[in-house]
Protein backbone atom coordinates (compact mmCIF):
# COMPACT_ATOMS: atom_id res chain seq x y z
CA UNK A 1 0.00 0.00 0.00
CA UNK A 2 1.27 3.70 -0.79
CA UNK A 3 2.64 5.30 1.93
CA UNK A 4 -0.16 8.79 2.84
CA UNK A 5 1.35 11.98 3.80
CA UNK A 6 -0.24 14.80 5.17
CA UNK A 7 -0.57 18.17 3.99
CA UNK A 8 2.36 19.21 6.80
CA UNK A 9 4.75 16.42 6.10
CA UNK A 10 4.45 16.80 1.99
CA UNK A 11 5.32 21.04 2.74
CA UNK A 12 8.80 19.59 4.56
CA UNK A 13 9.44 16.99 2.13
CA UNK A 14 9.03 19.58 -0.77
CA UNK A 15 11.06 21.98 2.14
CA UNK A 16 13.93 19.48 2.40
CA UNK A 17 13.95 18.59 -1.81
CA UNK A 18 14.27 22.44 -2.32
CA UNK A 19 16.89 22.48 0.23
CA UNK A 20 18.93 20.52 -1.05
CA UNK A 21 18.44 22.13 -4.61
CA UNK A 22 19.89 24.95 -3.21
CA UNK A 23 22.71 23.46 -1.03
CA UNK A 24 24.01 21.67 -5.13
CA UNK A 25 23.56 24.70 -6.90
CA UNK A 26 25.75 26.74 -4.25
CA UNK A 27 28.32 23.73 -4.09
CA UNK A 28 28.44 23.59 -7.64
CA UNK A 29 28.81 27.75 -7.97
CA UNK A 30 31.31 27.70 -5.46
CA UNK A 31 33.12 25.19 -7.15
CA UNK A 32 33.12 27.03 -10.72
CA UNK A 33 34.10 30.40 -8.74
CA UNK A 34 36.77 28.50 -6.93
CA UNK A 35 37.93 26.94 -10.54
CA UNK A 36 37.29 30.47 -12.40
CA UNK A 37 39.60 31.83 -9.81
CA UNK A 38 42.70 28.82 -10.25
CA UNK A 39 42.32 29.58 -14.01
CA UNK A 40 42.80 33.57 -13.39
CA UNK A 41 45.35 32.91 -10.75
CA UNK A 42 47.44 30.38 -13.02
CA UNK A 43 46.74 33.05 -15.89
CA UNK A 44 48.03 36.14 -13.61
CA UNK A 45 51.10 33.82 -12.71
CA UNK A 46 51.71 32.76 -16.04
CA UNK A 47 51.92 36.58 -17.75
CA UNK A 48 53.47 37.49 -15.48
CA UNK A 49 56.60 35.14 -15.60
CA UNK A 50 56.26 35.98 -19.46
CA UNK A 51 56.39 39.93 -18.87
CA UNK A 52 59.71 38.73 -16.38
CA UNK A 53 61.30 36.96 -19.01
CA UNK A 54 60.23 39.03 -21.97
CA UNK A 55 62.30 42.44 -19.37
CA UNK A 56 64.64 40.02 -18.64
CA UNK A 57 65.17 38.93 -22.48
CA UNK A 58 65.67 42.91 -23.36
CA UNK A 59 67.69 43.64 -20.88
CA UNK A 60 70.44 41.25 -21.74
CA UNK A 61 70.09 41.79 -25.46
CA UNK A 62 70.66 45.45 -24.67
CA UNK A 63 73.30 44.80 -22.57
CA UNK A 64 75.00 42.95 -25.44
CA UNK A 65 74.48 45.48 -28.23
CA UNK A 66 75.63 48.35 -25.77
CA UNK A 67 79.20 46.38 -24.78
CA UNK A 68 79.17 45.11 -28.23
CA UNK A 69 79.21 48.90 -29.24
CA UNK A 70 81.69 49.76 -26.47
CA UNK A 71 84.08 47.29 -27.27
CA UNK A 72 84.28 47.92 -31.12
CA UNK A 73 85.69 51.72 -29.74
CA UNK A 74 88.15 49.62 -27.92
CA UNK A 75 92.13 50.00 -28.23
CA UNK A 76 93.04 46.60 -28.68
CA UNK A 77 96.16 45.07 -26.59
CA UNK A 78 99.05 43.14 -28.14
CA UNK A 79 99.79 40.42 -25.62
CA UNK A 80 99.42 37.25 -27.37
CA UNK A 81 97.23 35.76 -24.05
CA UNK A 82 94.77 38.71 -24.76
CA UNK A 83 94.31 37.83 -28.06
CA UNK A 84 93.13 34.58 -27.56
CA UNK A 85 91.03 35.69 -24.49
CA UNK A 86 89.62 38.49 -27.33
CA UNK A 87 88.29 35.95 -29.22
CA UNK A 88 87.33 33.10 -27.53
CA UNK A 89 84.78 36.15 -26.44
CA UNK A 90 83.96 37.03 -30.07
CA UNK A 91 83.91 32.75 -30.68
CA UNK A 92 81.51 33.14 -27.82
CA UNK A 93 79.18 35.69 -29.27
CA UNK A 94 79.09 34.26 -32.50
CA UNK A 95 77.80 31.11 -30.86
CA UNK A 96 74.85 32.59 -29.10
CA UNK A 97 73.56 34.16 -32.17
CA UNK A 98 73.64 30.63 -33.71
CA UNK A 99 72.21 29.21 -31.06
CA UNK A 100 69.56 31.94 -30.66
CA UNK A 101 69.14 31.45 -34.75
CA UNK A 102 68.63 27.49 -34.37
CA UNK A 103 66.15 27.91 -31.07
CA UNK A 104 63.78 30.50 -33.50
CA UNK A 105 63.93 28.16 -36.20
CA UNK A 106 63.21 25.18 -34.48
CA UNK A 107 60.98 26.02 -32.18
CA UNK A 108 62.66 24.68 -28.80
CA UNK A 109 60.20 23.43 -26.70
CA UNK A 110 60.16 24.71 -23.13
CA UNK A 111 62.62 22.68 -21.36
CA UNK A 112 65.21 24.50 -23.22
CA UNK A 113 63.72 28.49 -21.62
CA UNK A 114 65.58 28.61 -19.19
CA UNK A 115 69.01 27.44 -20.38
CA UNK A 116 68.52 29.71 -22.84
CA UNK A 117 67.88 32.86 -20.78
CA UNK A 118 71.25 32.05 -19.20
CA UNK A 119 73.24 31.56 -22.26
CA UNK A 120 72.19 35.07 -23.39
CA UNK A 121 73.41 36.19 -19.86
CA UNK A 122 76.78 34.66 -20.03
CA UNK A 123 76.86 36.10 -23.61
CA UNK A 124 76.73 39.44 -21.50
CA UNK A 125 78.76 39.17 -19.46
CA UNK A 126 81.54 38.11 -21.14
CA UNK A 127 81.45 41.03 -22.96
CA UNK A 128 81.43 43.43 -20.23
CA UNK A 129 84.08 42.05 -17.98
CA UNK A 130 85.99 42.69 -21.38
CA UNK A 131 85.27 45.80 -21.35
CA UNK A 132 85.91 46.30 -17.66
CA UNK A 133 89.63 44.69 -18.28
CA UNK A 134 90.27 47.06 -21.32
CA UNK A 135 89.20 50.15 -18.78
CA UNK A 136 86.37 51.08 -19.68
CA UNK A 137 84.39 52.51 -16.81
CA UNK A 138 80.70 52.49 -17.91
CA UNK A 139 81.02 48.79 -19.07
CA UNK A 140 77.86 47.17 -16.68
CA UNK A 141 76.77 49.90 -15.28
CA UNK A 142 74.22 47.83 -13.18
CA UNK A 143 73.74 47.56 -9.52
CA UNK A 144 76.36 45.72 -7.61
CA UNK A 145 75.06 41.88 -6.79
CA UNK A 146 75.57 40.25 -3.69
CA UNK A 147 79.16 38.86 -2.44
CA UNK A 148 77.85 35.45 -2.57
CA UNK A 149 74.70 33.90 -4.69
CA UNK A 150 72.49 31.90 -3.09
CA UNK A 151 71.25 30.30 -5.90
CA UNK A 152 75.14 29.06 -7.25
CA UNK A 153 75.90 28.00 -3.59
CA UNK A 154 72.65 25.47 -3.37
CA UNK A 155 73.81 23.94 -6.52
CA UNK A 156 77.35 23.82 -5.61
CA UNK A 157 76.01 22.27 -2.25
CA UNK A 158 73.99 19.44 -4.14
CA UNK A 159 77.11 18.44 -5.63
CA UNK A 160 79.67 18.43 -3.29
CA UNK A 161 79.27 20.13 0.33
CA UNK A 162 82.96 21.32 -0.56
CA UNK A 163 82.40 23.02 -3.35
CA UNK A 164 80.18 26.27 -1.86
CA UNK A 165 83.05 26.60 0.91
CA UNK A 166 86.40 26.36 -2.13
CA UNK A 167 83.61 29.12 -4.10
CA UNK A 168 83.19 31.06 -0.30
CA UNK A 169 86.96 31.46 -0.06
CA UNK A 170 87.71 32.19 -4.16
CA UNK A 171 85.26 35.63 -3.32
CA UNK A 172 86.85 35.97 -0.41
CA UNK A 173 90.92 36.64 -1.88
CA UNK A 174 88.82 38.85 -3.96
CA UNK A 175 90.59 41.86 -2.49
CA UNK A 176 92.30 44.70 -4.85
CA UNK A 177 95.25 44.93 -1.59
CA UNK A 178 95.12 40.82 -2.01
CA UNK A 179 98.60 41.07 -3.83
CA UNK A 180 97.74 37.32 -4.01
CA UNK A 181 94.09 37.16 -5.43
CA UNK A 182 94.52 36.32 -9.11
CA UNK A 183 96.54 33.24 -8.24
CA UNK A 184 94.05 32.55 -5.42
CA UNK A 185 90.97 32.99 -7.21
CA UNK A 186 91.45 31.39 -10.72
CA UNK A 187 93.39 27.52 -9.20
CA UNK A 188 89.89 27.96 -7.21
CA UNK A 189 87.76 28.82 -9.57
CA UNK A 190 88.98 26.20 -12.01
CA UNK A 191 89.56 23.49 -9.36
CA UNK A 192 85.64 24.10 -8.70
CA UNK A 193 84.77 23.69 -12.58
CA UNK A 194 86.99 20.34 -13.07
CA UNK A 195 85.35 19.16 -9.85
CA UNK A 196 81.86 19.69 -11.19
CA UNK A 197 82.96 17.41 -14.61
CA UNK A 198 84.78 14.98 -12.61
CA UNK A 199 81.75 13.82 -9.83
CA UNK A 200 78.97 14.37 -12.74
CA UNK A 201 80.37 13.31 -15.48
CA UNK A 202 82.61 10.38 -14.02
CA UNK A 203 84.71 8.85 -17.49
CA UNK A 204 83.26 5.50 -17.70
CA UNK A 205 79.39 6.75 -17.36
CA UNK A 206 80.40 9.03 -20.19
CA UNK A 207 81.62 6.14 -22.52
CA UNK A 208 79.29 4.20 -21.86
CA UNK A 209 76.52 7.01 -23.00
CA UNK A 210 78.71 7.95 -26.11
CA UNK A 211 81.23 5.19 -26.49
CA UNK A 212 82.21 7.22 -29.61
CA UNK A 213 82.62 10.68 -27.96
CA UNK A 214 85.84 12.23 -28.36
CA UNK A 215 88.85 11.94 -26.13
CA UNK A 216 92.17 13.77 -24.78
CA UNK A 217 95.57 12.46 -25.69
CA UNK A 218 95.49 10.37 -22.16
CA UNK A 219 92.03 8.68 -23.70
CA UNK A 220 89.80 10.52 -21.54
CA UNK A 221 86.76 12.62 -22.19
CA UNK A 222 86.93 15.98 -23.03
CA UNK A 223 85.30 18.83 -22.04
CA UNK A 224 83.02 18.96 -24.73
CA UNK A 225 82.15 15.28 -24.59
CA UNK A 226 81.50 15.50 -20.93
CA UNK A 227 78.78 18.62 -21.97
CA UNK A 228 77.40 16.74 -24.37
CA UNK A 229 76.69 13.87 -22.05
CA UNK A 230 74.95 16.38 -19.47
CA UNK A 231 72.54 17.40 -22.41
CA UNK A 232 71.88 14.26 -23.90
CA UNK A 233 70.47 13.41 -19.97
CA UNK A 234 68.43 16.23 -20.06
CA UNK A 235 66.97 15.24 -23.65
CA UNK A 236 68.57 18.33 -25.08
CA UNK A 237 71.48 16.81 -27.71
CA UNK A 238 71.64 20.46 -29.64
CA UNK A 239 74.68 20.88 -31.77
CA UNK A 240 74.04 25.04 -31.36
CA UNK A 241 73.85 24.37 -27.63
CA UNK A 242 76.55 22.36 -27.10
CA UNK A 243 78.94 24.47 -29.25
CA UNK A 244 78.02 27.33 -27.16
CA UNK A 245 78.26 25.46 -23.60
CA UNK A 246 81.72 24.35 -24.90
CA UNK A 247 82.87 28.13 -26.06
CA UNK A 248 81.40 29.78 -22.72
CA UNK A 249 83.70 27.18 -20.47
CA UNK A 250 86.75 28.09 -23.11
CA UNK A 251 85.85 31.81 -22.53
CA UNK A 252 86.21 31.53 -18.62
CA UNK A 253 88.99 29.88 -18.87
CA UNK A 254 90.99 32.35 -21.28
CA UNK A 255 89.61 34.97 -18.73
CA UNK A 256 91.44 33.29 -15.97
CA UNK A 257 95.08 33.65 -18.30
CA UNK A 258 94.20 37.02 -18.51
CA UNK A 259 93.35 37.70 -14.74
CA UNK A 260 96.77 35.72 -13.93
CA UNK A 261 98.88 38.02 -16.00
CA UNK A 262 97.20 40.86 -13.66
CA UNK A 263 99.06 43.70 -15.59
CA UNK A 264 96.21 45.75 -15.41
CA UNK A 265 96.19 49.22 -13.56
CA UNK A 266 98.95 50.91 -12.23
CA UNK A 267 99.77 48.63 -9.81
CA UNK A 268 99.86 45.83 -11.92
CA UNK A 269 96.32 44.75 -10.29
CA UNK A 270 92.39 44.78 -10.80
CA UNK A 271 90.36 47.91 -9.46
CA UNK A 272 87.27 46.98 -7.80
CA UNK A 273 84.96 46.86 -10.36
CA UNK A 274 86.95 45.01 -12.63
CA UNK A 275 87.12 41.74 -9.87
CA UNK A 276 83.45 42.00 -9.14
CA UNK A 277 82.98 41.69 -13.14
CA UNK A 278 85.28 38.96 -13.12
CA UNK A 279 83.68 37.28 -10.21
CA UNK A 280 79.95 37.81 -11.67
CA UNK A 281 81.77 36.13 -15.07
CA UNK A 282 82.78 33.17 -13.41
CA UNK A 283 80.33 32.91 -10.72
CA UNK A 284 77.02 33.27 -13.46
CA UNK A 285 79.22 31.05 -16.01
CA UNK A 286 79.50 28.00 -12.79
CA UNK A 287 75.49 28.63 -12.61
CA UNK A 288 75.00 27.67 -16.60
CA UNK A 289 77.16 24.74 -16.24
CA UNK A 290 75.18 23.60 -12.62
CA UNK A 291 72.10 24.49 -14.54
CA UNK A 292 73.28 22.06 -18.17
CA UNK A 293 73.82 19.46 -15.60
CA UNK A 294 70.35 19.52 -14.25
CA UNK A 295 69.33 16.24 -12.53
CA UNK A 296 72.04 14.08 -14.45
């Protein structure tokens, strides 16, 4: 038999029904306003890392065509180590705008962004410590960055807990009365690079990645082989991008002849902008190679 209600207990039924009508819709609205609102939020986050990199992108292509500019009014210097230092930084720059050619053309997909924004950083600054070396005062006129980078020491830190304290004291003999701080600075410096390709890229994990990769005389790896074996980890195997990781480590390593030589300046040493432009060189060009290693 069908259940009777009363007049009273049909007006709650129909009570409770529209109830709970209302309690969906507002559930469901305040699940589209809380959606709507991850959409603008992710939208807001996302244009505004765009309008970042897109300042960021024109900054550093300024930066280049203004020491490109400055450097082409340079006097140039006849010591043979200059030279090569001269243009292993033109090799350089002719490298990024392949690179920068190859990545338009191809379309690189976003893995490659960031990698990217740094090699047109190191491209940069190569050219203004140049300028800073040659004397030129205005070369990177930019704000002074901190004595130690956070971001370089973290990654330093991941690889070897050694490595930030050898990069601590190579800032530290960073002193224009350090009669001592080229010598001090560059065995550091370069002690800290080999260490990096050493404990990442040990020999036999490189052979047996690219067992045809090319070799030194004493049938190791080279340099280039061992940055080719970082990128092919990361899924990036880019001719363009491995020519120019290979010319930016050649670059800071002509710089450190030249800062050895220390004939600059009257007393035969670096003035203080001229060492924190070769410390931002080297310390920026250690955060590209950290950054090509990635996870490998």
């Amino acid at each position: 038999m069908a259940r009777r209600y009363s007049a009273s207990q049909l007006r709650s039924i129909i009570r409770q029904a529209e109830q709970k009508r209302r309690q969906a819709i507002s559930k469901y609205n305040q699940e589209v306003r809380r959606y709507n609102q991850g959409v603008k939020n992710a939208v807001s986050k996302y244009n505004q890392a765009v309008r970042t990199h897109n300042s960021r992108v024109r900054a550093n292509r300024q930066r280049i065509k203004n020491e490109l500019a400055r450097l082409s009014r340079q006097s140039t210097t006849t010591t043979s180590r200059f030279v090569v230092y001269r243009t292993s930084v033109e090799t350089l720059h002719h490298s990024y705008a392949r690179l920068e050619n190859v990545a338009e053309a191809q379309h690189f997909d976003p893995r490659y962004n960031r990698i990217l924004d740094l090699s047109e950083r190191e491209t940069a600054n190569s050219l203004v410590v140049t300028n800073r070396i040659l004397g030129d005062e205005e070369a990177g006129a930019t704000p002074a960055q901190e004595l130690e980078n956070a971001e370089l020491l973290d990654g330093l830190r991941n690889i070897s807990p050694d490595l930030d304290d050898r990069w601590k004291g190579a800032v530290f003999s960073l002193n224009p009365r350090n009669p001592d701080a080229a010598r001090h600075f560059c065995t550091s410096a370069r002690e800290i690079i080999t260490q990096i390709l050493e404990i990442k890229a040990p020999d036999s994990e490189v052979f047996a990645l690219l067992p045809d990769c090319a070799t030194t005389d004493r049938g190791n790896p080279t340099r280039r082989s061992k940055l080719r074996y970082f990128l092919h980890r990361q899924g990036m195997s880019d001719d363009s991008l491995e020519e120019f990781a290979e010319n930016d480590m050649e670059n800071i390593v002509q710089l450190f002849s030249v800062f050895n030589d220390a004939t600059h300046g009257k007393a035969g040493t670096f003035d203080l902008p001229q060492l924190d432009a070769i410390k931002t060189r080297v310390e920026d060009g250690i955060m590209f190679l950290v950054e090509i290693i990635g996870d490998a």
